[in-house]
N, C-alpha and C. Protein backbone atom coordinates (compact mmCIF):
# COMPACT_ATOMS: atom_id res chain seq x y z
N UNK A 1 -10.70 -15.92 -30.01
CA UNK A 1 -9.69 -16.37 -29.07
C UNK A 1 -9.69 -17.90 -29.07
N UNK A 2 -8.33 -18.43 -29.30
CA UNK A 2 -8.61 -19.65 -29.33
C UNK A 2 -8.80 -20.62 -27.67
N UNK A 3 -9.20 -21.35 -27.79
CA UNK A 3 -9.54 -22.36 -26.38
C UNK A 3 -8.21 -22.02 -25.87
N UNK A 4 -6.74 -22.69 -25.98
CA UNK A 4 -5.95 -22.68 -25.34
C UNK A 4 -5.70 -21.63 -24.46
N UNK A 5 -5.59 -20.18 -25.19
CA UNK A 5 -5.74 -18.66 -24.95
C UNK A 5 -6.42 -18.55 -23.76
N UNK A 6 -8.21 -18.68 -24.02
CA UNK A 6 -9.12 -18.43 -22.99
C UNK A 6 -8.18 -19.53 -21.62
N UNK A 7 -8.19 -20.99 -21.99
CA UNK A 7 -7.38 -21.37 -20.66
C UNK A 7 -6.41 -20.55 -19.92
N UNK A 8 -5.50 -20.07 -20.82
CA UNK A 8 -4.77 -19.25 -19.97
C UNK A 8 -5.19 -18.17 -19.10
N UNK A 9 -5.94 -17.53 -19.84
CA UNK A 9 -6.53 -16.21 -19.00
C UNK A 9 -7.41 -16.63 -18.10
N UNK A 10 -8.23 -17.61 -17.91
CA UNK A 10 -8.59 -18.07 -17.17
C UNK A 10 -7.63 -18.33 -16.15
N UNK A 11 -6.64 -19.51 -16.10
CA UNK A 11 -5.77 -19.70 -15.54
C UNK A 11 -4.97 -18.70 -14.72
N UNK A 12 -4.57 -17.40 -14.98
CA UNK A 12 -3.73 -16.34 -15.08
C UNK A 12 -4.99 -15.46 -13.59
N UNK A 13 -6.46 -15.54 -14.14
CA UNK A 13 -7.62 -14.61 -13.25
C UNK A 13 -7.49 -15.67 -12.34
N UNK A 14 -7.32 -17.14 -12.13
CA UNK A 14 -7.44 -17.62 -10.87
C UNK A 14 -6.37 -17.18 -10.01
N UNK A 15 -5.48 -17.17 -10.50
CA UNK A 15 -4.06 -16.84 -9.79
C UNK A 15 -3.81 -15.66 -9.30
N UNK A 16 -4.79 -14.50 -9.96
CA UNK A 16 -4.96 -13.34 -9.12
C UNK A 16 -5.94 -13.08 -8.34
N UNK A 17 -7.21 -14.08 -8.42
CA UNK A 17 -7.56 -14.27 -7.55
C UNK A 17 -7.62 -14.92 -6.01
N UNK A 18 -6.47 -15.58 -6.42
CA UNK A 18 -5.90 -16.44 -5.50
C UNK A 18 -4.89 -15.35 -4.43
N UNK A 19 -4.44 -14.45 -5.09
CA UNK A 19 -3.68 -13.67 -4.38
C UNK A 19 -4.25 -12.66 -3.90
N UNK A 20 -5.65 -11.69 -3.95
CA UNK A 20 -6.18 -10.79 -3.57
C UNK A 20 -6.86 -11.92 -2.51
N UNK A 21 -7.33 -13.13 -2.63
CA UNK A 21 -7.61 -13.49 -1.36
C UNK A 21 -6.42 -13.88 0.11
N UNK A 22 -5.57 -14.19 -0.41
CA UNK A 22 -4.79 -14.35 0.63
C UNK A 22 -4.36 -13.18 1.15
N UNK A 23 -4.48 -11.63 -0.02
CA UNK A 23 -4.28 -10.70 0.74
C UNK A 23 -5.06 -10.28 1.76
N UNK A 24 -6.47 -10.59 1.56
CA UNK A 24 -7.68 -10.09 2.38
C UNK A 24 -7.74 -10.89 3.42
N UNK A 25 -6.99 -12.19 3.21
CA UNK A 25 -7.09 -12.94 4.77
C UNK A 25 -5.58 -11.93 6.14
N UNK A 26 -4.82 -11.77 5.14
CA UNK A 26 -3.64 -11.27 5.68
C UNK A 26 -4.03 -9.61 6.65
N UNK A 27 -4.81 -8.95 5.62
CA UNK A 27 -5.11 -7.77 6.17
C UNK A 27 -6.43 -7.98 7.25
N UNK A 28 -7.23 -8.72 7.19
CA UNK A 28 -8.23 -8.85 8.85
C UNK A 28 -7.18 -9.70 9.62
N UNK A 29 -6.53 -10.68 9.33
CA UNK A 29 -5.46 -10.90 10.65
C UNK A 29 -4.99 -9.47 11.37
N UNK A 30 -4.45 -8.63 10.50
CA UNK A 30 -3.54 -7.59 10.56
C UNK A 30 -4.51 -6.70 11.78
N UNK A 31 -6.28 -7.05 11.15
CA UNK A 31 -6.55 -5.45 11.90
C UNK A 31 -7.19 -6.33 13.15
N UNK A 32 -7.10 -7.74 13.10
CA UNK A 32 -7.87 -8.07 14.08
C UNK A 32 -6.90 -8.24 15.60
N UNK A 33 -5.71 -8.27 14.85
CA UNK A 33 -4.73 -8.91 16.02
C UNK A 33 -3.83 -7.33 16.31
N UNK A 34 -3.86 -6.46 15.72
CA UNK A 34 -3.30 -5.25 15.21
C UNK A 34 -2.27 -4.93 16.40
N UNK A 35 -1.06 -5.40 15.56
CA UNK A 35 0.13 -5.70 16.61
C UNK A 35 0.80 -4.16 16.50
N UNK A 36 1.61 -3.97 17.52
CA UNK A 36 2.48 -2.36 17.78
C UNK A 36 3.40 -2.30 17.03
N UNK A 37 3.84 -1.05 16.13
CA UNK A 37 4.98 -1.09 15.25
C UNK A 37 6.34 -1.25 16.60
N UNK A 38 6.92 -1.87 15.74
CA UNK A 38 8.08 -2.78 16.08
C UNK A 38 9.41 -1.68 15.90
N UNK A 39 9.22 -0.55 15.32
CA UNK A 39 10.05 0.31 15.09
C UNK A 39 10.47 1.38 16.19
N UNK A 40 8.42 1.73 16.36
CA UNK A 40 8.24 2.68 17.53
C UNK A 40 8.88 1.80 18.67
N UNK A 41 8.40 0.68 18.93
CA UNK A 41 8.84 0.30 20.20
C UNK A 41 10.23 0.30 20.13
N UNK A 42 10.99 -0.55 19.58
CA UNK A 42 12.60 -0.54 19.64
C UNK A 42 13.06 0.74 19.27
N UNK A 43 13.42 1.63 18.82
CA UNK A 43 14.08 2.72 18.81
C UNK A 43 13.15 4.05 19.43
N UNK A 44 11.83 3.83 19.50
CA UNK A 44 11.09 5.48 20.01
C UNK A 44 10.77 6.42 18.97
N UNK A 45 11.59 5.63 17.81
CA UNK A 45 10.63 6.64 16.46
C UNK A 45 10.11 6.18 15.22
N UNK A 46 9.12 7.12 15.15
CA UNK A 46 8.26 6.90 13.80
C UNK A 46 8.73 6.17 12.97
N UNK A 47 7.98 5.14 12.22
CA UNK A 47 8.27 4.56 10.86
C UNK A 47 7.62 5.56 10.28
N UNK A 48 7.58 5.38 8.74
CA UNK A 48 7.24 6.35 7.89
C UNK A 48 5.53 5.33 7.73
N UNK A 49 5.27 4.23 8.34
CA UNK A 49 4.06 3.35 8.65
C UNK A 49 3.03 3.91 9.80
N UNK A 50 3.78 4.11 10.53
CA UNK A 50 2.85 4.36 12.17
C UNK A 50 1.89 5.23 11.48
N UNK A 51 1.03 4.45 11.73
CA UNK A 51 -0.74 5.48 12.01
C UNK A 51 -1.32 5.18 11.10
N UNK A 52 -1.01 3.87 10.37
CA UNK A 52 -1.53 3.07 8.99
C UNK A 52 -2.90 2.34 9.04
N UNK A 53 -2.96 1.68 10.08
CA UNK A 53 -3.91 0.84 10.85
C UNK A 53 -5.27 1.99 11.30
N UNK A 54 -4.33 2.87 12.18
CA UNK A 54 -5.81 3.22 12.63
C UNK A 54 -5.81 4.66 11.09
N UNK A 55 -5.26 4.98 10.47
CA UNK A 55 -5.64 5.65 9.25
C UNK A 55 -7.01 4.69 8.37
N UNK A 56 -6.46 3.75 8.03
CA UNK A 56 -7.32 2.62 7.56
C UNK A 56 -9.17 2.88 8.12
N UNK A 57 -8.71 2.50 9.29
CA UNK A 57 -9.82 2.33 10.42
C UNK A 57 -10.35 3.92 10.34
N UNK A 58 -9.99 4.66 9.94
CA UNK A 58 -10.91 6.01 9.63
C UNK A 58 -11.63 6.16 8.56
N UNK A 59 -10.46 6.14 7.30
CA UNK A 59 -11.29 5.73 6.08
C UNK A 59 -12.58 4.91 6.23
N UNK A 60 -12.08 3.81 6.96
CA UNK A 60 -13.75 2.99 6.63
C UNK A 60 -14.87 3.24 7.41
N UNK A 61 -14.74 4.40 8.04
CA UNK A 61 -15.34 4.97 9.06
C UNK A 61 -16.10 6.32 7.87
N UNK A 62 -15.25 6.64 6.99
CA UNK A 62 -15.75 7.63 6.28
C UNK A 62 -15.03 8.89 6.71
N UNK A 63 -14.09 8.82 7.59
CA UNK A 63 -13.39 10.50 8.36
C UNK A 63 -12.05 10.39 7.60
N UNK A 64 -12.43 11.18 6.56
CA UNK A 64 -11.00 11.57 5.45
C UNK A 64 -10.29 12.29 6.02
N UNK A 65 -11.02 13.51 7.32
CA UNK A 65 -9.49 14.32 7.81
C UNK A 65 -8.89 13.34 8.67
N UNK A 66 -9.78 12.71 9.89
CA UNK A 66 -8.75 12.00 10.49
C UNK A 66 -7.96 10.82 10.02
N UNK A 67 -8.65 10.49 8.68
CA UNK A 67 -7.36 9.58 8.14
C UNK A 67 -6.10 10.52 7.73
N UNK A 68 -6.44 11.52 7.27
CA UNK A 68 -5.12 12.14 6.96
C UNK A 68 -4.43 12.31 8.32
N UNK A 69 -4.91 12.52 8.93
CA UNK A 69 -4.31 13.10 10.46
C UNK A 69 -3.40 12.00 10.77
N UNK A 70 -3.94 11.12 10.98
CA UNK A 70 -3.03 9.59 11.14
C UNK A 70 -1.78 9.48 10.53
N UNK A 71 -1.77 9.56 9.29
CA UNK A 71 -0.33 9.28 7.97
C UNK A 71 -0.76 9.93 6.90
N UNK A 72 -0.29 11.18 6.68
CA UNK A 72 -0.47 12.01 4.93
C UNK A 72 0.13 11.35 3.92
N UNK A 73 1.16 10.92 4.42
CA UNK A 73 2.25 10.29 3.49
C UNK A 73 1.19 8.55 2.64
N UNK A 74 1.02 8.12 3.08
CA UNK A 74 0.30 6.90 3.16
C UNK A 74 -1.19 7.00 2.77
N UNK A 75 -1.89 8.36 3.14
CA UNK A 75 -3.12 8.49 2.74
C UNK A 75 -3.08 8.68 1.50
N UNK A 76 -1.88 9.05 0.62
CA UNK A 76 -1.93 9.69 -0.84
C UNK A 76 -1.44 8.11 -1.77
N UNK A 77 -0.54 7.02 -0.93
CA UNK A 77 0.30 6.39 -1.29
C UNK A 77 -0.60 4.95 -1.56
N UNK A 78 -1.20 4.85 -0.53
CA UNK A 78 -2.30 3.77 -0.60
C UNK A 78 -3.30 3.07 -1.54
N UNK A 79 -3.99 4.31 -1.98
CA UNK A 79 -4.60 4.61 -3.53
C UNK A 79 -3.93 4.46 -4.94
N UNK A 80 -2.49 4.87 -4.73
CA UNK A 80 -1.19 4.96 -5.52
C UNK A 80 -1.48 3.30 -5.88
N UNK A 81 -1.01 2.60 -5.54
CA UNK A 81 -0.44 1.34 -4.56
C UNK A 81 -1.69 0.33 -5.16
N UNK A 82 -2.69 0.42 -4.63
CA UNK A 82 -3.96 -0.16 -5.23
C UNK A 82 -4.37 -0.12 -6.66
N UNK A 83 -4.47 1.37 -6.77
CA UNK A 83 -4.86 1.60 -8.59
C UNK A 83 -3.64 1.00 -9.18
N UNK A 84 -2.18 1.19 -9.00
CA UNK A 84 -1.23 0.28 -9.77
C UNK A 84 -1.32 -0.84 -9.72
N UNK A 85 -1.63 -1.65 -8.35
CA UNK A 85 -1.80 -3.25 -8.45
C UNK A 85 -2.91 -3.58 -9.05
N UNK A 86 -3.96 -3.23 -9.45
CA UNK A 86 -4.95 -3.78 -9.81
C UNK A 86 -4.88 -3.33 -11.28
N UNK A 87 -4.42 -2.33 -12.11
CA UNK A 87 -3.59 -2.52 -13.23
C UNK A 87 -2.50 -3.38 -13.78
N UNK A 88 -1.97 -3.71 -13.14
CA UNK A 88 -1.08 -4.69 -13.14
C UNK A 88 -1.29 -6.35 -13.21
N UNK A 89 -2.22 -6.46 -12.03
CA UNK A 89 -3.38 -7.35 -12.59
C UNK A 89 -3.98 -7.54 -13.78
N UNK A 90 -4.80 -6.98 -13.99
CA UNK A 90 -5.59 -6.95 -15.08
C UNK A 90 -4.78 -6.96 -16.44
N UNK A 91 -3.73 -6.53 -16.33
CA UNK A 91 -2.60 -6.92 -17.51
C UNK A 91 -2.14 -8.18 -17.46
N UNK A 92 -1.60 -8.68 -16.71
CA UNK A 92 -1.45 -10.07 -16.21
C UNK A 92 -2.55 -11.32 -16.96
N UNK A 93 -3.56 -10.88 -16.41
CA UNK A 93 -4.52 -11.38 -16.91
C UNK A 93 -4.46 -11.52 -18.45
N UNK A 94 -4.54 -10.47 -19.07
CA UNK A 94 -4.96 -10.18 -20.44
C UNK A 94 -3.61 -10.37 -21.19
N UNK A 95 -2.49 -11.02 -20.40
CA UNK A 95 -1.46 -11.26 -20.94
C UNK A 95 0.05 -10.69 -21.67
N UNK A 96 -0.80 -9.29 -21.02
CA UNK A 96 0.17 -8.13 -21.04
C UNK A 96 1.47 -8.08 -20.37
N UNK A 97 2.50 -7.72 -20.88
CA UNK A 97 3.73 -7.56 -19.95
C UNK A 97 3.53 -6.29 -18.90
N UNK A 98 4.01 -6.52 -18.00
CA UNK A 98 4.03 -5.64 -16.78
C UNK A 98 4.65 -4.45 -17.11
N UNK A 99 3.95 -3.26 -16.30
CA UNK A 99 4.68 -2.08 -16.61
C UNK A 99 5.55 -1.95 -15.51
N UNK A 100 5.52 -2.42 -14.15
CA UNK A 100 6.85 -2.42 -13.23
C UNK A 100 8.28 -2.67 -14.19
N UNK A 101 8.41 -2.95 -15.18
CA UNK A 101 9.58 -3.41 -15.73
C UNK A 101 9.73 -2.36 -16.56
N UNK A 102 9.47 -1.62 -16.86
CA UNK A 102 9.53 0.08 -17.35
C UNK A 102 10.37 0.74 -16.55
N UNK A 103 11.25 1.61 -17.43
CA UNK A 103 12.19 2.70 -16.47
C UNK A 103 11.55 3.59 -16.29
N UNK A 104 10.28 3.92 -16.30
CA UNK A 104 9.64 5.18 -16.13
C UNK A 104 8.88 4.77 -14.78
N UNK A 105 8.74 3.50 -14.58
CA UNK A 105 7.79 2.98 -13.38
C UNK A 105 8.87 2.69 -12.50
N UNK A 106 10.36 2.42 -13.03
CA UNK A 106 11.22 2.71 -11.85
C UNK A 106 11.51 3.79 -11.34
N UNK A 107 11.88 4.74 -11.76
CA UNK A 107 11.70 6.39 -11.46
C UNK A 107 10.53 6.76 -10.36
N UNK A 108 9.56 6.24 -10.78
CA UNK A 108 8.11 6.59 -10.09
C UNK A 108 8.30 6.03 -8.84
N UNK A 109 8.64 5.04 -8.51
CA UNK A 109 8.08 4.33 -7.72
C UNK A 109 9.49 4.27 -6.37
N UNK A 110 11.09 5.19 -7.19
CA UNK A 110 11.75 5.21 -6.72
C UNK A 110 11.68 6.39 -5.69
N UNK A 111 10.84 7.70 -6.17
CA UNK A 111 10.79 8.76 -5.83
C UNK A 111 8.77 9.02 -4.76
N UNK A 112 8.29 7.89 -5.05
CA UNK A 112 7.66 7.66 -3.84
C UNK A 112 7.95 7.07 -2.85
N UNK A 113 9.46 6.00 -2.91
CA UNK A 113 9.96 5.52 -1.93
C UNK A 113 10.44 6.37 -1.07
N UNK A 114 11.23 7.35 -1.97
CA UNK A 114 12.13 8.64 -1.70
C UNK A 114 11.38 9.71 -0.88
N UNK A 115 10.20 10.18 -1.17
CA UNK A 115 9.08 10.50 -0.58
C UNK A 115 9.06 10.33 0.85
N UNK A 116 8.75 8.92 0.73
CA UNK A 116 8.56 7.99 2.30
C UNK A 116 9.55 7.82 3.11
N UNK A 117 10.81 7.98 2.62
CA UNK A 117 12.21 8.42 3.65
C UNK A 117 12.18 9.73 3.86
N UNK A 118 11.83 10.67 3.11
CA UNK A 118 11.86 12.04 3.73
C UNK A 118 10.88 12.59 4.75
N UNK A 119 9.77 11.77 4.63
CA UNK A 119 8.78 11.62 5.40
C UNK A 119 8.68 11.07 6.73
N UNK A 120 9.68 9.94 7.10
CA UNK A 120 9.83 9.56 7.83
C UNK A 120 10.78 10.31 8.98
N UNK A 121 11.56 10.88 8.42
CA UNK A 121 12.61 11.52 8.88
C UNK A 121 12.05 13.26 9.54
N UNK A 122 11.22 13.98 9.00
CA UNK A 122 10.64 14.85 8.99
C UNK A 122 9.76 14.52 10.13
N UNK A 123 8.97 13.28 10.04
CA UNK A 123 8.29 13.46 11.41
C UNK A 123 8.68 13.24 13.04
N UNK A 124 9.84 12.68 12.57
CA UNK A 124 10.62 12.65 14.16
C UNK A 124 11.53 13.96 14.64
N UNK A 125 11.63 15.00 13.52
CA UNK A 125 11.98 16.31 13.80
C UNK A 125 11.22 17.07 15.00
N UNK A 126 11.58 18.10 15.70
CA UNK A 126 10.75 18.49 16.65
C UNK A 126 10.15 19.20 16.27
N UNK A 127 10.16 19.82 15.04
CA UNK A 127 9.10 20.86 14.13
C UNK A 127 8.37 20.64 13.09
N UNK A 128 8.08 19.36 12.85
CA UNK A 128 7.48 18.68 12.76
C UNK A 128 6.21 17.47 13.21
N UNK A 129 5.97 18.27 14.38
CA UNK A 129 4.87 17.07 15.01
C UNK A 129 3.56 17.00 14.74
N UNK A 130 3.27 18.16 13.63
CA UNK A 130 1.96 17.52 12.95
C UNK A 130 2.12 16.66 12.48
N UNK A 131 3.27 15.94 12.12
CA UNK A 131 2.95 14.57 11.01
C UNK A 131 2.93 13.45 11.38
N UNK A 132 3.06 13.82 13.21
CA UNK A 132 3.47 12.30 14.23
C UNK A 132 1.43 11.89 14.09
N UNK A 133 1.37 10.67 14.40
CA UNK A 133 -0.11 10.02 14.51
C UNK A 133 -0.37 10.47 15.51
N UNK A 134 -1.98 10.86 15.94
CA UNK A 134 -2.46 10.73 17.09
C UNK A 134 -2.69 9.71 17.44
């Protein structure tokens, strides 16, 4: 690898490192100040979000049912979400073109969105209230 090369990738790992830290400052703001969805309050119903926070706050607790209990939708999506960004990364890095720019990763990612609207919608049904958060 020539010098210039290694600079880059070097260059390229600071910059994602630079961004997983500002994410990690963003997310303890998030759980420290852990403000009310803005959705629930103004309209009275579910985002396809509500129960994210304290889902979170179970996981790291180690209680996989009550994280599911919180948000199913989000407990499956989260992991999704992570393992792709940190692939994505690591391509970045290594100077790879991104697979978000793939029509197959648009599809994917259209039909987990798609997912998360049907989801949302489903839990404000009245026969549906297992999927509301405790």
């Amino acid at each position: 690898m020539s010098k210039k090369a290694a600079e880059g990738k070097g260059k390229r790992a600071l910059q994602v490192g630079a961004v997983l830290l500002g994410l990690a400052a963003a997310a303890a703001v998030f759980f420290l100040l852990r403000p009310p969805c803005l959705v629930l309050e103004s309209t009275g119903f579910y985002c396809g979000a509500c129960g994210f926070t304290r889902m979170v706050e179970e996981l790291l607790q180690g209680h996989w049912a009550g994280a599911f209990r919180q948000n199913p939708y989000m407990f499956f999506v989260l992991p999704l979400t992570c393992l792709w960004l940190l692939g994505e990364a690591v391509r970045y890095v290594a100077g790879k073109p991104p697979l978000w720019k793939r029509r197959w990763a648009a599809v994917l990612w259209g039909c987990v969105l798609g997912a998360g609207l049907v989801f949302t919608v489903l839990r404000n049904l009245p026969g549906f209230t297992f999927l509301q958060p405790v």
